[in-house]
C-alpha atoms as a PDB file:
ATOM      1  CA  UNK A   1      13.961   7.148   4.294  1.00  0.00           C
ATOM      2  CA  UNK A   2      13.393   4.570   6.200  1.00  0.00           C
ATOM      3  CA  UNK A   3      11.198   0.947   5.121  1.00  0.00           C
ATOM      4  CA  UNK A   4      11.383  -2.322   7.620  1.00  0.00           C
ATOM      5  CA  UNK A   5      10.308  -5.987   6.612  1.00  0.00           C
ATOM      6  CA  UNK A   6       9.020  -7.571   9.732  1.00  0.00           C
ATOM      7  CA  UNK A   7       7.877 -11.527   9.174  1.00  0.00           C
ATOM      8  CA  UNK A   8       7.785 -13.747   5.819  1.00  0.00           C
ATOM      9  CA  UNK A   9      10.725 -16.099   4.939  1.00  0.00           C
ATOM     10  CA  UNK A  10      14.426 -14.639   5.200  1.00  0.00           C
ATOM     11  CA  UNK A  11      14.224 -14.259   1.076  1.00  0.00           C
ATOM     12  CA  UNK A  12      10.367 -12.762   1.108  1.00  0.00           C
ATOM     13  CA  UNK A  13      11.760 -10.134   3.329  1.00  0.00           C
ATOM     14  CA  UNK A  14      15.172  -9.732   1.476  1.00  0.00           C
ATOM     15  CA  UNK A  15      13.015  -9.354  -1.819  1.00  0.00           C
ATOM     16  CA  UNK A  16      10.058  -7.308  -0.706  1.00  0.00           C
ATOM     17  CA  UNK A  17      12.779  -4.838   1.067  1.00  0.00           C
ATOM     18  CA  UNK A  18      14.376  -4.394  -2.257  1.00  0.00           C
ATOM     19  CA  UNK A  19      11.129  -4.047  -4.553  1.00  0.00           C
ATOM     20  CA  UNK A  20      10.081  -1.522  -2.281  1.00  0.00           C
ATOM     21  CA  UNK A  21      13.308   0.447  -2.167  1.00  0.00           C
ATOM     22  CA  UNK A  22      12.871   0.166  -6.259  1.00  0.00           C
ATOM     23  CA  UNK A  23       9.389   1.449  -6.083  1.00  0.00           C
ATOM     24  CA  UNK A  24      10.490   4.570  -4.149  1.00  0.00           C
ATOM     25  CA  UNK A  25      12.842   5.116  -6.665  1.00  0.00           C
ATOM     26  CA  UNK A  26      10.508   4.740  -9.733  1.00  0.00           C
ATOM     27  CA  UNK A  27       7.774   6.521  -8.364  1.00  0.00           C
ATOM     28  CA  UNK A  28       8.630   9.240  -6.295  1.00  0.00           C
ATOM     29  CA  UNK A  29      12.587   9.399  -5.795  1.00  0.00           C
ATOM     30  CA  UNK A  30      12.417  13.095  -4.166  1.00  0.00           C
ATOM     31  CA  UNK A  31      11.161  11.505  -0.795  1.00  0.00           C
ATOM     32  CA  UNK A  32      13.365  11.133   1.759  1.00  0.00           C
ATOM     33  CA  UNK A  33      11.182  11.854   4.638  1.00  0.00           C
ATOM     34  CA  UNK A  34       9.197   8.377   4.025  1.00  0.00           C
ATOM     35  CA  UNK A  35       8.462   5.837   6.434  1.00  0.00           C
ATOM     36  CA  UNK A  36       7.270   2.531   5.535  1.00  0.00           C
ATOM     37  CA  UNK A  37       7.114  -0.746   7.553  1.00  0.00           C
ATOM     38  CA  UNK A  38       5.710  -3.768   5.643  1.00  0.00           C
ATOM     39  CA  UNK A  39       4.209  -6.440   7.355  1.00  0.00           C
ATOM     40  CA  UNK A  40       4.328 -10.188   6.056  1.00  0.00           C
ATOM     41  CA  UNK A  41       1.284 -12.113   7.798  1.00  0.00           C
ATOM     42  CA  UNK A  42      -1.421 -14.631   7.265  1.00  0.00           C
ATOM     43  CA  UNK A  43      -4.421 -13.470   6.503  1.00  0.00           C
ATOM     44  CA  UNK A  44      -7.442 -15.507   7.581  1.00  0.00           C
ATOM     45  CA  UNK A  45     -10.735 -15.039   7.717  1.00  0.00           C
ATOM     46  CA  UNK A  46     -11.075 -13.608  11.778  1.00  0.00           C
ATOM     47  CA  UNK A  47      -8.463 -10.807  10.656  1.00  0.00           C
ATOM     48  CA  UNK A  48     -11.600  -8.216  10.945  1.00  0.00           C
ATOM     49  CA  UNK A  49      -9.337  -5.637   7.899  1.00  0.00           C
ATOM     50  CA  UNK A  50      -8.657  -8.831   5.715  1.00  0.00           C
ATOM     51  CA  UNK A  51      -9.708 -12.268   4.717  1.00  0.00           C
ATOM     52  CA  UNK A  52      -7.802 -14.840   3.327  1.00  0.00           C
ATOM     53  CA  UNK A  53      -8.578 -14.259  -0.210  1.00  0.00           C
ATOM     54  CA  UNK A  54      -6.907 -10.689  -0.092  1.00  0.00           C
ATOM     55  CA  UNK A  55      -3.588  -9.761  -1.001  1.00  0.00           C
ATOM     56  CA  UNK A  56      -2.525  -6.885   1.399  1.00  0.00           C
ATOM     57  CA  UNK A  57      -3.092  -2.539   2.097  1.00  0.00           C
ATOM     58  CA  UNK A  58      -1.263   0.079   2.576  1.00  0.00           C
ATOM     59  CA  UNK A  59      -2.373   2.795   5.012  1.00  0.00           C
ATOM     60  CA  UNK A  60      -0.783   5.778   6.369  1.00  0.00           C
ATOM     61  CA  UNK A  61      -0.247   5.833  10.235  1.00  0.00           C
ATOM     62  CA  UNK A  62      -0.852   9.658  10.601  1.00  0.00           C
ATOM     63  CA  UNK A  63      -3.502  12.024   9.421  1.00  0.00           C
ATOM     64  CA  UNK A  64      -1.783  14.484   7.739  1.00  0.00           C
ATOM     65  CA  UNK A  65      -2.517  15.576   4.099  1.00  0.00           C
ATOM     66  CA  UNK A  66       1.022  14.594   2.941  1.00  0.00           C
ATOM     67  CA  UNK A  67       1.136  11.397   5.316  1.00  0.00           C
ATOM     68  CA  UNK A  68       4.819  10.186   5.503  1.00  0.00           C
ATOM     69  CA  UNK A  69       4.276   7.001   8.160  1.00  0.00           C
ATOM     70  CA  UNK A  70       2.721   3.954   6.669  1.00  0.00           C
ATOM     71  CA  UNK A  71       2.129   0.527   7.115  1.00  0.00           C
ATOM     72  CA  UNK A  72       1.775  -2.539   4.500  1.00  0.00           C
ATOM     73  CA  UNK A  73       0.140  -5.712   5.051  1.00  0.00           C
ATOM     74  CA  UNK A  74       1.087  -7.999   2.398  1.00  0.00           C
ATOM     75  CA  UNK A  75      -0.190 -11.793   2.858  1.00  0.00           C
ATOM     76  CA  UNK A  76       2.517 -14.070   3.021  1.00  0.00           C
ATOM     77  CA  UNK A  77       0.944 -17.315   2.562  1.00  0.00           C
ATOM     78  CA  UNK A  78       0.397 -16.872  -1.621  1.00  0.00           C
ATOM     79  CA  UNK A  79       3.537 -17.286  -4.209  1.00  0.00           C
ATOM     80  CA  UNK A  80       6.454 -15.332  -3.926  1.00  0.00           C
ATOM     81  CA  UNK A  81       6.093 -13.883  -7.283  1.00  0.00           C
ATOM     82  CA  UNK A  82       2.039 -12.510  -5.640  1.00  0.00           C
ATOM     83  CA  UNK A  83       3.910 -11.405  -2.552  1.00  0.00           C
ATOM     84  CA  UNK A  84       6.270  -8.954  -4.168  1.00  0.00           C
ATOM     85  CA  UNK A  85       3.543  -7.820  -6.852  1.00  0.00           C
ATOM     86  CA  UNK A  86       1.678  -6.781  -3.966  1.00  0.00           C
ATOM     87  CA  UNK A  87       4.308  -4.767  -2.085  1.00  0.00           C
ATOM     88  CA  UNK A  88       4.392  -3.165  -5.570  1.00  0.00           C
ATOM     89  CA  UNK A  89       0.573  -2.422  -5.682  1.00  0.00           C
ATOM     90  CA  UNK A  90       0.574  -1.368  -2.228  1.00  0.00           C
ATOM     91  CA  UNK A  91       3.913   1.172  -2.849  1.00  0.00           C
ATOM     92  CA  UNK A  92       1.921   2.729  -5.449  1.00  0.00           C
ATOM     93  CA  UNK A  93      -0.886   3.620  -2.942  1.00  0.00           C
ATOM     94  CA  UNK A  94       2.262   5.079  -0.628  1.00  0.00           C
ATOM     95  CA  UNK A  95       2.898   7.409  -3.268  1.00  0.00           C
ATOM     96  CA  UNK A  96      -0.632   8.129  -3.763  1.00  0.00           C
ATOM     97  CA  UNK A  97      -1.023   8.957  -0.022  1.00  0.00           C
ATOM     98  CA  UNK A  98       1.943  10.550   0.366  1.00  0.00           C
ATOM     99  CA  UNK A  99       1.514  13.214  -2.875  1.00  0.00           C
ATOM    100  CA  UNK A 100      -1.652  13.995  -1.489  1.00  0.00           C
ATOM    101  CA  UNK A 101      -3.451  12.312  -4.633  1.00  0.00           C
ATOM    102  CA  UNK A 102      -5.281   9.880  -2.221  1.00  0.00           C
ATOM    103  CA  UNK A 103      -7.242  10.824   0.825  1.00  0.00           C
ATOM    104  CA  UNK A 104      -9.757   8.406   3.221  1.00  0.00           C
ATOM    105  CA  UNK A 105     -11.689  10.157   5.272  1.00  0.00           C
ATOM    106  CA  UNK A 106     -12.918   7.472   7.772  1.00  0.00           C
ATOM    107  CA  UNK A 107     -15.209  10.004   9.604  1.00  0.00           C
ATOM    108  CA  UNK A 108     -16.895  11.162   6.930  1.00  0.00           C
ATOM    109  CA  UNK A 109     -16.540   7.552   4.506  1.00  0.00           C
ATOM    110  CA  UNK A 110     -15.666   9.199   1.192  1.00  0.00           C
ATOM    111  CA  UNK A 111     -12.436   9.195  -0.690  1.00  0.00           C
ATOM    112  CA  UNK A 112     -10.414  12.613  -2.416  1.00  0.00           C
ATOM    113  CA  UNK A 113      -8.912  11.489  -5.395  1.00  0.00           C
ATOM    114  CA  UNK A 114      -6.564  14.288  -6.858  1.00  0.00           C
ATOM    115  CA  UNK A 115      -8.390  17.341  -4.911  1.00  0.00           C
ATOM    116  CA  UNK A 116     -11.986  15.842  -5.815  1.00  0.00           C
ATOM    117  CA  UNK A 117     -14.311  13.984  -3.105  1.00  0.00           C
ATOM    118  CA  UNK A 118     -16.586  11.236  -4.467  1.00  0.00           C
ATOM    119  CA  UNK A 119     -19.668  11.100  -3.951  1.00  0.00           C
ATOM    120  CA  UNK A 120     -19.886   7.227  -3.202  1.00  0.00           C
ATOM    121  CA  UNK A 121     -17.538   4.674  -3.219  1.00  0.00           C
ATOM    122  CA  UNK A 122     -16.987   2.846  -6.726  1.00  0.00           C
ATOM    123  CA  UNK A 123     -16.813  -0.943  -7.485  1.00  0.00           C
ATOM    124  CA  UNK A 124     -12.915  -1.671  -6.851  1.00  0.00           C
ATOM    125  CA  UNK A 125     -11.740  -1.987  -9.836  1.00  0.00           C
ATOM    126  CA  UNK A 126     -13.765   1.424 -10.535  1.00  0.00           C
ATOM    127  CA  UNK A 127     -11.629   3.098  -8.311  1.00  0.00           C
ATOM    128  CA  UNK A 128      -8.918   5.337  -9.878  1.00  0.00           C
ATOM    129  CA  UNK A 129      -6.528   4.723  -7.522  1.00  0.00           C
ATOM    130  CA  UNK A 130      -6.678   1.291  -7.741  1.00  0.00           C
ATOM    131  CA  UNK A 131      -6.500   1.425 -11.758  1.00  0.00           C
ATOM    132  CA  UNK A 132      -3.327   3.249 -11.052  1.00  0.00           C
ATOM    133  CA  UNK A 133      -2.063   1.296  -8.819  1.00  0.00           C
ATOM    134  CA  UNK A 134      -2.898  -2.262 -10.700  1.00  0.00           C
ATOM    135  CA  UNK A 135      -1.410  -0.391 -13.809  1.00  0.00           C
ATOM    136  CA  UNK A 136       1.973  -0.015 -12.034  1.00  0.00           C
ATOM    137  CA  UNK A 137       2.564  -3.301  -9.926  1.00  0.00           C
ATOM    138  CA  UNK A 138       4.109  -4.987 -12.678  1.00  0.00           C
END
């Protein structure tokens, strides 16, 4: 297992390092084969994945069914307390990804959720895997 903290303040990195390594252990302690590097950046309004009123994503590097490289964006320029909630919400789409439960098909612009494809994209906080995942930050 291996997750890296790259930008942020000294304690934003200390802090989302450990709420991650706490999320792995809460939700899905058998994986030892994970990857994760978390990015803390500002988000602005050119970032063409982002704008400055988002918090951050989570996205696996590979596509694989059972992904096990990802990457976090988490925006660094909101409280701290925001910050690691985030990394939180975003380790719970890791999970989600890496079980398999989650799949985005950017070729074909549909979602899996838990073996079933969607047949459009629902309003966000529609979206199971966000419901999960907003259930479980805290």
């Amino acid at each position: 297992m291996d997750i890296t903290v790259k930008g942020g303040t000294k304690k934003q990195r200390e802090l989302s390092l450990s709420i991650a390594y706490f999320c792995v252990g809460m939700l899905m302690p058998r994986m030892q084969s994970l990857n994760v590097e978390i990015f803390l950046k500002k988000f602005t309004a050119e970032d063409p994945e982002v704008n400055e009123t988002d918090h951050g994503y989570a996205i696996p590097t590979e596509d694989e069914a059972y992904p096990r490289f990802f990457e976090i964006e988490v925006n660094k320029n909101v409280k701290l307390r925001r910050v690691l909630e985030t990394v939180a919400h975003e380790m719970v789409h890791v999970k989600q990804f890496a079980r398999g439960e989650l799949y985005e098909s950017t070729r074909l612009g549909k979602h899996r959720w838990n073996g079933k494809w969607l047949k459009k994209n629902p309003d966000y906080w529609d979206q199971p895997w966000e419901i999960e995942a907003h259930g479980r930050e805290i």
